[in-house]
N, C-alpha and C. Protein backbone atom coordinates (compact mmCIF):
# COMPACT_ATOMS: atom_id res chain seq x y z
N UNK A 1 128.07 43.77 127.41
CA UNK A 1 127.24 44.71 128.12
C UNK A 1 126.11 45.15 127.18
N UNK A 2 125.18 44.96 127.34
CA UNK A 2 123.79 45.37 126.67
C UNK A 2 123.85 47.14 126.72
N UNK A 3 122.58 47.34 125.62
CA UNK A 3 122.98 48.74 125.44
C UNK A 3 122.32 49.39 126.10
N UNK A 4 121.08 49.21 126.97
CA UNK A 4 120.70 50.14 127.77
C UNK A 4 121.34 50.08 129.14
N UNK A 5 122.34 49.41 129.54
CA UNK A 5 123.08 49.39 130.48
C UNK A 5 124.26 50.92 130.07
N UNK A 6 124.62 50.01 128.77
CA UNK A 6 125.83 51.64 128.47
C UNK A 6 125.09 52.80 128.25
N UNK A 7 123.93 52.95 127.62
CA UNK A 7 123.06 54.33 127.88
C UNK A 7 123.33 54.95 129.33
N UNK A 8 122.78 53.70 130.35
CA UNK A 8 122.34 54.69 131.15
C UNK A 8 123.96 54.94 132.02
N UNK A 9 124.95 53.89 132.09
CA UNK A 9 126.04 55.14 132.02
C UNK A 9 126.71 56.31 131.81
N UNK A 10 125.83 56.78 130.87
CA UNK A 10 125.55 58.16 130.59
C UNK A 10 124.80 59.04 131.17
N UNK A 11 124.26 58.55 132.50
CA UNK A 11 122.98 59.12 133.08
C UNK A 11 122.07 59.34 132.62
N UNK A 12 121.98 58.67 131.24
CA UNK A 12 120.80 58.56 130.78
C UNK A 12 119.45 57.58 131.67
N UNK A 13 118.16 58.23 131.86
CA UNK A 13 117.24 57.06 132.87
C UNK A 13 117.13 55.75 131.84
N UNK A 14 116.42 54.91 133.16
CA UNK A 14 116.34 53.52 132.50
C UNK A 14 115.34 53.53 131.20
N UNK A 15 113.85 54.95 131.64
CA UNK A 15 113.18 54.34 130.44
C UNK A 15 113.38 54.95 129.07
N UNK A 16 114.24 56.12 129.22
CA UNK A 16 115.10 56.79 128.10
C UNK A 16 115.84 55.38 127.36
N UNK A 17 116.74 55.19 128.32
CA UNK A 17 117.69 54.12 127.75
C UNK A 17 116.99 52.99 126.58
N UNK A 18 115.67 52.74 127.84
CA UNK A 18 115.36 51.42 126.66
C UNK A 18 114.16 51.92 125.35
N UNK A 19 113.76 53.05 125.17
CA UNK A 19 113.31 53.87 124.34
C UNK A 19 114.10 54.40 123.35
N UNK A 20 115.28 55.01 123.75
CA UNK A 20 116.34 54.73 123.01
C UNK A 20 116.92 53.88 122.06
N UNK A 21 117.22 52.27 122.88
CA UNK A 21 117.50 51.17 122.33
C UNK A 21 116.92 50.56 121.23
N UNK A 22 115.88 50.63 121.56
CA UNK A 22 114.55 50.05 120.58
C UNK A 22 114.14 50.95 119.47
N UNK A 23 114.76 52.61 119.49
CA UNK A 23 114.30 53.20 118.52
C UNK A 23 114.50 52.62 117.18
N UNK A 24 114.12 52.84 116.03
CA UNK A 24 114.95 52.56 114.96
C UNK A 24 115.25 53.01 114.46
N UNK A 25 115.87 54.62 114.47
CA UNK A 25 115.94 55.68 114.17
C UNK A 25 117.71 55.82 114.58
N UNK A 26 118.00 55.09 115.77
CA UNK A 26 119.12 55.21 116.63
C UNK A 26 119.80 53.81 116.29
N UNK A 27 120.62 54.38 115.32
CA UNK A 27 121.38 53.75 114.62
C UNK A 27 122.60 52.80 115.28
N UNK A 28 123.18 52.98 116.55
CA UNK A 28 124.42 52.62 117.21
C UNK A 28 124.13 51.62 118.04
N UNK A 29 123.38 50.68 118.20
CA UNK A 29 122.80 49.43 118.64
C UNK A 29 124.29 48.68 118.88
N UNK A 30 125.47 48.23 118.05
CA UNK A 30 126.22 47.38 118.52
C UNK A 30 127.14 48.03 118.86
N UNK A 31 127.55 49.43 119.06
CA UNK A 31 128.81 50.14 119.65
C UNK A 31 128.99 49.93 121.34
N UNK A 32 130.06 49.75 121.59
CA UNK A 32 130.52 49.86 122.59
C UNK A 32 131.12 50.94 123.34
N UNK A 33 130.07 51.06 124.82
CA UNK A 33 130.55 52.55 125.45
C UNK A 33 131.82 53.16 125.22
N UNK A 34 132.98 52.77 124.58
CA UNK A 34 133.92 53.47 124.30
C UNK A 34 133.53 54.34 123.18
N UNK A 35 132.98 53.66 122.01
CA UNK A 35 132.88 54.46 120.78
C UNK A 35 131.50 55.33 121.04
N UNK A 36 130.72 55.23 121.40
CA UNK A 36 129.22 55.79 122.30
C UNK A 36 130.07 56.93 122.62
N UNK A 37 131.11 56.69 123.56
CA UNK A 37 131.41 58.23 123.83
C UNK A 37 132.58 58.68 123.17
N UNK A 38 133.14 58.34 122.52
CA UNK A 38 133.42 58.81 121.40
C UNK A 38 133.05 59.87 120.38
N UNK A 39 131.92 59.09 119.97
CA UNK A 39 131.08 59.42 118.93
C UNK A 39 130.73 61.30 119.66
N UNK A 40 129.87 60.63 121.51
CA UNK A 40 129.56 62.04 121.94
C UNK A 40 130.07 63.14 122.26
N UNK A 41 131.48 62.88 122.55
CA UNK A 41 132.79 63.79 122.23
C UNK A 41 132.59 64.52 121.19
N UNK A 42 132.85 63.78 119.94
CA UNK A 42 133.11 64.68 118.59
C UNK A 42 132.09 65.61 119.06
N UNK A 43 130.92 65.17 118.94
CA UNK A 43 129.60 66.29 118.59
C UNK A 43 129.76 67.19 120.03
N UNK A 44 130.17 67.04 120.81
CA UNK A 44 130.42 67.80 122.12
C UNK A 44 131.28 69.14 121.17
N UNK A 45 132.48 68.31 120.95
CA UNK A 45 132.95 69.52 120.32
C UNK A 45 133.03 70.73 119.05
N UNK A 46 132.15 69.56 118.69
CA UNK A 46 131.75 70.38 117.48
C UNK A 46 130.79 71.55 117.53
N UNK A 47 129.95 71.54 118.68
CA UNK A 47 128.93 72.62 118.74
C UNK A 47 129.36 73.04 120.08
N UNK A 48 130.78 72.56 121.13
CA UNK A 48 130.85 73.34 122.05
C UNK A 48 129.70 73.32 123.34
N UNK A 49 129.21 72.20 123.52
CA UNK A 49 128.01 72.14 124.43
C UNK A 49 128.77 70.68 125.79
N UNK A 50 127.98 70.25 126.28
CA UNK A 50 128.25 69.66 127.16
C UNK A 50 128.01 67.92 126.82
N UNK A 51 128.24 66.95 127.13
CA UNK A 51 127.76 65.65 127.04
C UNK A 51 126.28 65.63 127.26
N UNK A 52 125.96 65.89 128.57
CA UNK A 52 124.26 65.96 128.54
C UNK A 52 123.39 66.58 127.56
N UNK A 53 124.01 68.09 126.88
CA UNK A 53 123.38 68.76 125.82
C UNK A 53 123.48 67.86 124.71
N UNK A 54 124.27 67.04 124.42
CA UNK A 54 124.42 66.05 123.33
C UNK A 54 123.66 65.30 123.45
N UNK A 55 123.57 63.93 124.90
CA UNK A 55 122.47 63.16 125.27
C UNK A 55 120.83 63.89 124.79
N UNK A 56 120.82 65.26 125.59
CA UNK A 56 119.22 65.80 125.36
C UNK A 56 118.83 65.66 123.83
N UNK A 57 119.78 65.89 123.07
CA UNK A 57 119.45 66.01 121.51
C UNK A 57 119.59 65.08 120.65
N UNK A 58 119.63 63.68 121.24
CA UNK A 58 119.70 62.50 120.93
C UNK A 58 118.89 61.39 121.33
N UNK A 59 117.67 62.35 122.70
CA UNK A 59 117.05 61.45 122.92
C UNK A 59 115.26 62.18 122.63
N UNK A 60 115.64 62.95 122.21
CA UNK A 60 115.13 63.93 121.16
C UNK A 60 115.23 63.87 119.69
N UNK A 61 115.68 63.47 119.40
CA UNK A 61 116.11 63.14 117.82
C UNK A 61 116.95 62.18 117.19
N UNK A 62 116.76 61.07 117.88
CA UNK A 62 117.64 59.82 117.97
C UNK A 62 118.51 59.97 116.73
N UNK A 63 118.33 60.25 115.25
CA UNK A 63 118.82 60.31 114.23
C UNK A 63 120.28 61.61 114.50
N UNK A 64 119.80 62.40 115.32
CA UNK A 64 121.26 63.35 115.67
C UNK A 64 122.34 62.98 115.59
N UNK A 65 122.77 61.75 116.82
CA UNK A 65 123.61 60.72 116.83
C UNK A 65 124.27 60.06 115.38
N UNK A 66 124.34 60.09 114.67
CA UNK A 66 124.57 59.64 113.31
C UNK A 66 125.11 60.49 112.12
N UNK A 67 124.77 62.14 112.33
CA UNK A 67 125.29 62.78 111.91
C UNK A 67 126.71 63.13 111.45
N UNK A 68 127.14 63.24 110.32
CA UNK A 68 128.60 63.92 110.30
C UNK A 68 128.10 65.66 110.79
N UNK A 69 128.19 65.88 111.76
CA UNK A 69 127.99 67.34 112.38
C UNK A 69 129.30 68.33 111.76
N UNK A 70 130.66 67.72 111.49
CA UNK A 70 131.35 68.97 110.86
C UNK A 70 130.40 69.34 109.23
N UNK A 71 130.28 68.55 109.00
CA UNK A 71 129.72 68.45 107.46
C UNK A 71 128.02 69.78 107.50
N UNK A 72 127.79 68.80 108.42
CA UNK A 72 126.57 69.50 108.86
C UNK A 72 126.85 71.14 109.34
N UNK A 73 127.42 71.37 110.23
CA UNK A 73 127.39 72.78 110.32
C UNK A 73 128.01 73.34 109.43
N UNK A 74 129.54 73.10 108.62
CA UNK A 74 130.16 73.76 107.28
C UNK A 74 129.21 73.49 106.19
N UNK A 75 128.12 72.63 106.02
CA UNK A 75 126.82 73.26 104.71
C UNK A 75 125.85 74.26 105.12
N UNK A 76 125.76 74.44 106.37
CA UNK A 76 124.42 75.32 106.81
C UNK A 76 125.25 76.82 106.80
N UNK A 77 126.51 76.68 107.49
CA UNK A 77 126.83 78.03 106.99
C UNK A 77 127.76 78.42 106.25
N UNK A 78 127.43 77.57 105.02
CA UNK A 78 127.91 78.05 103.98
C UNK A 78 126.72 78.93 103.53
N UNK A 79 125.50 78.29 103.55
CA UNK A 79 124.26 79.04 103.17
C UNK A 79 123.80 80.18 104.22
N UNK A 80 123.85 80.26 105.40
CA UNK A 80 123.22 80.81 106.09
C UNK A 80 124.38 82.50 106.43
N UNK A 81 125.59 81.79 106.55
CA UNK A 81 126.90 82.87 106.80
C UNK A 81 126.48 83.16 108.06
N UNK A 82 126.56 81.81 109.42
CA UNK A 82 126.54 82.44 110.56
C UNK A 82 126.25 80.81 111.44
N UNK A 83 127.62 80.55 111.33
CA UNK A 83 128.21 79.62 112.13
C UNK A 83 127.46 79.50 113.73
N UNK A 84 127.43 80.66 114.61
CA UNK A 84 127.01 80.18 115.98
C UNK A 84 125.52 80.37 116.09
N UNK A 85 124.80 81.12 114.93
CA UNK A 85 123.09 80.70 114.27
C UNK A 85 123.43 79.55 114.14
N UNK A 86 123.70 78.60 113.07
CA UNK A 86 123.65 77.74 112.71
C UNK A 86 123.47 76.29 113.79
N UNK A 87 124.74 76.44 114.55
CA UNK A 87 125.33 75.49 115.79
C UNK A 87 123.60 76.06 116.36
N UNK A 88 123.34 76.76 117.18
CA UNK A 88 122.28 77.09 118.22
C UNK A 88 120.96 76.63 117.48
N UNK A 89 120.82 76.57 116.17
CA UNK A 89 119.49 76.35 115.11
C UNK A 89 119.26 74.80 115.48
N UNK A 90 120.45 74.18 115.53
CA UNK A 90 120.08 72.61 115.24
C UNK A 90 120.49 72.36 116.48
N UNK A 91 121.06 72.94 117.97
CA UNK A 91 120.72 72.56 119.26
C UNK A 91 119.33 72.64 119.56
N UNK A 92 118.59 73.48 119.32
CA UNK A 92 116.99 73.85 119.40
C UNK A 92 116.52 73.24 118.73
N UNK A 93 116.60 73.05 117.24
CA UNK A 93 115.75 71.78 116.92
C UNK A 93 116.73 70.91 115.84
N UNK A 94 117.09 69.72 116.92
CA UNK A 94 117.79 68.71 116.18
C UNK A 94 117.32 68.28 114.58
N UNK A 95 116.38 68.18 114.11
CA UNK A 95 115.90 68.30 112.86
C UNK A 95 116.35 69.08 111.74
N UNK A 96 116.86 69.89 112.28
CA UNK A 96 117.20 70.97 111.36
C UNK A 96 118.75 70.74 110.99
N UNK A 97 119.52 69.87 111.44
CA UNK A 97 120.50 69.09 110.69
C UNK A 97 120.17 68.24 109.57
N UNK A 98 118.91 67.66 109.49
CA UNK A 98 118.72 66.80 108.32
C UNK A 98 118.25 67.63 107.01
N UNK A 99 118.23 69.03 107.16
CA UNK A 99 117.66 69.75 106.13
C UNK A 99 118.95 70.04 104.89
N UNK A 100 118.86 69.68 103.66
CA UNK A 100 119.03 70.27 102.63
C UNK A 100 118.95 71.95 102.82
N UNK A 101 120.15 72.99 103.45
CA UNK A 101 119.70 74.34 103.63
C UNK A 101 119.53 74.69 101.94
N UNK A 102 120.44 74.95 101.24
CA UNK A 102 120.51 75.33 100.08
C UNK A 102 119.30 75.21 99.60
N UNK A 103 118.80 74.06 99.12
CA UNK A 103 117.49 73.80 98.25
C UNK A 103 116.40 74.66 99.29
N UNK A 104 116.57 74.41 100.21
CA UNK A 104 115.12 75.35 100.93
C UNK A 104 115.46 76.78 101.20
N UNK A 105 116.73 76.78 101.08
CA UNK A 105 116.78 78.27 100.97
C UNK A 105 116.38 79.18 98.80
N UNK A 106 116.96 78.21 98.59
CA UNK A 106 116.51 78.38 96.99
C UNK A 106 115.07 78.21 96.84
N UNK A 107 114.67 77.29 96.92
CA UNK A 107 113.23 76.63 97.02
C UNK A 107 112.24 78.12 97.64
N UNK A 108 112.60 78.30 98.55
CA UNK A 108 112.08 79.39 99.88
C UNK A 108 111.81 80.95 98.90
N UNK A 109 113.51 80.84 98.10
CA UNK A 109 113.68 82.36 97.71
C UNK A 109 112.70 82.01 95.74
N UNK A 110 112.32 81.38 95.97
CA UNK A 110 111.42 81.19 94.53
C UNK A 110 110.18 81.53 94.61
N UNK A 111 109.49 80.99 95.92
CA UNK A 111 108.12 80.99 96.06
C UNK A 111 108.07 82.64 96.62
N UNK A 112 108.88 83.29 97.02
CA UNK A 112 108.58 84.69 97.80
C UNK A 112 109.05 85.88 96.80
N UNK A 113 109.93 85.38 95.57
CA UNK A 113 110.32 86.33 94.60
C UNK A 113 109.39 86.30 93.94
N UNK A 114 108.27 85.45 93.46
CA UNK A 114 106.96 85.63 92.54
C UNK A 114 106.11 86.59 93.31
């Protein structure tokens, strides 16, 4: 089964799907819809949102998908001390999982203590 076929089993649309496929950013090219949803499980549960909220932030930030998300939310609030900030920070902008918090929070608290 080709992969924009198992995308759009996800209700994902066709031209998502093949925008998707072709990204190169979106790392899961040879998985099979079992592990696809798999994969969207974990992160379902890890931030407590829905499959589609997972899809939206994946076709939005293709790199989301790839994440270790426990890892990811236990470093952000380790720095931040606020777990459902944290989870809601990187539903709003998927990007903000790829951040180094520490260093930009260090980095951040250097340039504003001078």
């Amino acid at each position: 089964m080709s992969l924009e076929i198992i995308l759009r089993s996800f209700g994902i649309s066709s031209e998502d799907a093949c925008v998707l496929a072709t990204n190169n950013y979106f790392h899961y090219k040879t998985k099979t819809r079992e592990e696809l949803e798999a994969m969207f499980q974990k992160i379902t549960g890890i931030y407590g949102i829905t499959l589609d909220d997972v899809i939206a932030a994946v076709l939005k930030f293709p790199q989301f998908a790839g994440y270790d998300h426990a890892r990811v939310v236990r470093e952000a609030t380790a720095v931040y001390e606020n777990e459902a900030g944290v989870k809601a920070a990187v539903l709003k902008y998927p990007p903000f999982a790829s951040f180094d918090h520490a260093r930009v929070v260090r980095e951040a608290t250097a340039v504003y203590e001078n």
